[in-house]
C-alpha atoms as a PDB file:
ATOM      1  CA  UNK A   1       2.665   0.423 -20.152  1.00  0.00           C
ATOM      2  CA  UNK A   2       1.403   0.510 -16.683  1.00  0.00           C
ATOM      3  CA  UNK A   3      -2.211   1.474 -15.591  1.00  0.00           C
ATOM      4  CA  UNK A   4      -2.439   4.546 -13.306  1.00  0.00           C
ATOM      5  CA  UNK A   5      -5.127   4.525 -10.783  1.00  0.00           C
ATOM      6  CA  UNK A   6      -7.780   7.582 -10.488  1.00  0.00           C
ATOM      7  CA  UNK A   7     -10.991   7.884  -8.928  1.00  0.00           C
ATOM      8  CA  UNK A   8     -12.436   9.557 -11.458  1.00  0.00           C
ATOM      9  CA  UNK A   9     -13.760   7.691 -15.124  1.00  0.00           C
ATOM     10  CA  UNK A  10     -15.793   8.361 -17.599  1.00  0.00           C
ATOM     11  CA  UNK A  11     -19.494   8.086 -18.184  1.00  0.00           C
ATOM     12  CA  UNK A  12     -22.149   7.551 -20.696  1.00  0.00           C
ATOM     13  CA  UNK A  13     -23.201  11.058 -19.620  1.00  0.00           C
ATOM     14  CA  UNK A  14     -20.320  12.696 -19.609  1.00  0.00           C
ATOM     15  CA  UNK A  15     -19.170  11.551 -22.875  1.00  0.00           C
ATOM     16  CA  UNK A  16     -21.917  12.726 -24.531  1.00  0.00           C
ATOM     17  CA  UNK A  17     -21.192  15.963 -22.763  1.00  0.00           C
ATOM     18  CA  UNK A  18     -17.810  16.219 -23.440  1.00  0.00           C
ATOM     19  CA  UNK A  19     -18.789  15.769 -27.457  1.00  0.00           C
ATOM     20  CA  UNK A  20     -21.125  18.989 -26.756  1.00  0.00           C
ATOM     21  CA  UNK A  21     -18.401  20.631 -25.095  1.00  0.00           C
ATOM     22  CA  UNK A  22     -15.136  20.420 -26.910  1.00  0.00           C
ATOM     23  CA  UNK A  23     -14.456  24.060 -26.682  1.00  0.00           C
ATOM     24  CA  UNK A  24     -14.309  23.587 -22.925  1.00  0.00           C
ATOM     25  CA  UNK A  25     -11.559  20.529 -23.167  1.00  0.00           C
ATOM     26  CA  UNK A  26      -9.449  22.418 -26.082  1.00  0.00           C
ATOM     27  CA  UNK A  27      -9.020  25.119 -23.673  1.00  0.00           C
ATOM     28  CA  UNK A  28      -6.992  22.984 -21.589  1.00  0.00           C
ATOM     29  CA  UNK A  29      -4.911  21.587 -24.620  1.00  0.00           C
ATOM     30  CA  UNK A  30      -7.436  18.322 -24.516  1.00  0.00           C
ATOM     31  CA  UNK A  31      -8.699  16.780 -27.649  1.00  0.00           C
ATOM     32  CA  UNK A  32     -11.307  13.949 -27.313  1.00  0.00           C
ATOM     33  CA  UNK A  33     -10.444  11.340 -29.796  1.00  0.00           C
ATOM     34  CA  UNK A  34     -12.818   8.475 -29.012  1.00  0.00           C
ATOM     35  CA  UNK A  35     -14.835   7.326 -26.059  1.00  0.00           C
ATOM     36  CA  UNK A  36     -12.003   6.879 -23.274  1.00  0.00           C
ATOM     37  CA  UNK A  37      -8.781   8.471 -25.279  1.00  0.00           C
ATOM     38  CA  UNK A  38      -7.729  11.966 -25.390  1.00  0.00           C
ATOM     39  CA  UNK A  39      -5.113  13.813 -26.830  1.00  0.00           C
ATOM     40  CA  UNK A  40      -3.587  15.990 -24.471  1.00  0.00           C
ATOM     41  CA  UNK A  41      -0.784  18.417 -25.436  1.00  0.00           C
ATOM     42  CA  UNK A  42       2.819  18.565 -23.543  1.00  0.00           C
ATOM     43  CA  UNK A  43       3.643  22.086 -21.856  1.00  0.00           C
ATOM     44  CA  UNK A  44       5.875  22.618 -24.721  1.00  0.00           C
ATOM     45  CA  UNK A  45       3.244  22.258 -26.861  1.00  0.00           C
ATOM     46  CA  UNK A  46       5.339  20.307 -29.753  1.00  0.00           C
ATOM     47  CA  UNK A  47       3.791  17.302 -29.143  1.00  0.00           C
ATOM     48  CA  UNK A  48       0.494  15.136 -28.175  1.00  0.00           C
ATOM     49  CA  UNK A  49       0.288  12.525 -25.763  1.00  0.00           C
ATOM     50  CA  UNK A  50      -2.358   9.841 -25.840  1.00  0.00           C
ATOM     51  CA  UNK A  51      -4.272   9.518 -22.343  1.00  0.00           C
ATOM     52  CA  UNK A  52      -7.001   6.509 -22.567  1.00  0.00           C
ATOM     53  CA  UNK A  53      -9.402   5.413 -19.563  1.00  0.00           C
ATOM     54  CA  UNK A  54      -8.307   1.484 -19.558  1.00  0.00           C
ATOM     55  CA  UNK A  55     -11.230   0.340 -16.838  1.00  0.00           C
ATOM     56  CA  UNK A  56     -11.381  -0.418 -13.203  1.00  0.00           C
ATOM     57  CA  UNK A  57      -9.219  -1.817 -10.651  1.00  0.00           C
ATOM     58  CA  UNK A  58      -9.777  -5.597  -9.634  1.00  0.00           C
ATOM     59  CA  UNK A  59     -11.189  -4.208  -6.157  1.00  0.00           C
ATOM     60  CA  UNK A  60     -13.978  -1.599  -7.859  1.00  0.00           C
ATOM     61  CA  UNK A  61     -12.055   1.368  -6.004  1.00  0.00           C
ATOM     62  CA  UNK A  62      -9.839   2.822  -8.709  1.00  0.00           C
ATOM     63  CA  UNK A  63      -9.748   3.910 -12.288  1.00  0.00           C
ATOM     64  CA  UNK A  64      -6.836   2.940 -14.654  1.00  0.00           C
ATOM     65  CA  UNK A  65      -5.483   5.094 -17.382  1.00  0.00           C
ATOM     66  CA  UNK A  66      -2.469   4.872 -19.445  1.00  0.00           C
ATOM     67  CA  UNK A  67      -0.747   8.270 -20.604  1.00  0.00           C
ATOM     68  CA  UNK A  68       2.564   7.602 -23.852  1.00  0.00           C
ATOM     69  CA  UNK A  69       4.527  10.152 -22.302  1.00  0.00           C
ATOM     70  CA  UNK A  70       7.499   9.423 -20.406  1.00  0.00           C
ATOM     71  CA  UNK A  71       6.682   9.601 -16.689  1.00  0.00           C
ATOM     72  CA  UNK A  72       3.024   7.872 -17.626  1.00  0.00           C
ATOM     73  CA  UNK A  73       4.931   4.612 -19.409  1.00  0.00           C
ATOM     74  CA  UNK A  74       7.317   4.592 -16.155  1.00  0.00           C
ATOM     75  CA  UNK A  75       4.247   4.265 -14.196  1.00  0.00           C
ATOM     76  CA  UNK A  76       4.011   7.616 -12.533  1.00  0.00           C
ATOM     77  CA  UNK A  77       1.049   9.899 -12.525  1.00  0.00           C
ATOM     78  CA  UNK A  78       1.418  12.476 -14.639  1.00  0.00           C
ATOM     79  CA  UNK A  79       0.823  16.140 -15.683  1.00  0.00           C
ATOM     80  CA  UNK A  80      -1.556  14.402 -18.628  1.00  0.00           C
ATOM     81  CA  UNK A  81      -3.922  12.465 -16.840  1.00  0.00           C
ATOM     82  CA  UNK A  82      -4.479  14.704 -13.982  1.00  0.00           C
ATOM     83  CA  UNK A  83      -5.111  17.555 -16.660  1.00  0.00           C
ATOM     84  CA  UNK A  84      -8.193  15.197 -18.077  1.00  0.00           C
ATOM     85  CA  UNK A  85      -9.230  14.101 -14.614  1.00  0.00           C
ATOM     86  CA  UNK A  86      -9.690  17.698 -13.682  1.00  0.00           C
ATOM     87  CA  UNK A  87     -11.381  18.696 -16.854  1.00  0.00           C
ATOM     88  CA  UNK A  88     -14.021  15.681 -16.867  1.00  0.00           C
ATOM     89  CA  UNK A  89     -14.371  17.486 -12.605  1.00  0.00           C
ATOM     90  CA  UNK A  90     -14.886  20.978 -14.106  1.00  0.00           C
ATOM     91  CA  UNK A  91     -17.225  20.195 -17.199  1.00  0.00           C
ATOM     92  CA  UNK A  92     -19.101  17.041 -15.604  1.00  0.00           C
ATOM     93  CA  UNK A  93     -19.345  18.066 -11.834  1.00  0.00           C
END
């Protein structure tokens, strides 16, 4: 699986956020399984793909994050881990 790069990651602070607000990621179709994996649904809704925060670049400038789904394990950013990106952005910023 390759890493996608993000500039976005998250925190100790928004974790403990994001356990407070759960309603606010479900509304997106996200479901915070652990500290850096989330379960985000596909637009069909029939299935779940797994989108986990894997750590920094070598250089310090990007994030990495895998997403299961077909266009994430062919190393293209996809629909999944833009969707969390932009929720951590509108609950965290």
């Amino acid at each position: 699986m390759r890493h996608l790069e993000h500039d976005w990651s998250p925190s100790s602070t928004s974790l403990a956020q994001a356990e407070l607000d759960r309603e606010a990621f479900a509304k997106r179709g996200i479901r915070l399984i652990d500290t850096n994996t989330y379960g985000v649904q596909s637009s069909d809704g029939k299935r779940e793909y797994t989108v986990r925060y894997v750590g920094c670049s070598e250089d310090g400038f990007a994030n990495l994050w895998e997403c299961d789904c077909p266009a994430g394990t062919h190393g293209k950013t996809c629909k999944h881990v833009r969707n969390v990106g932009f929720a951590c952005g509108e609950i965290f910023n």
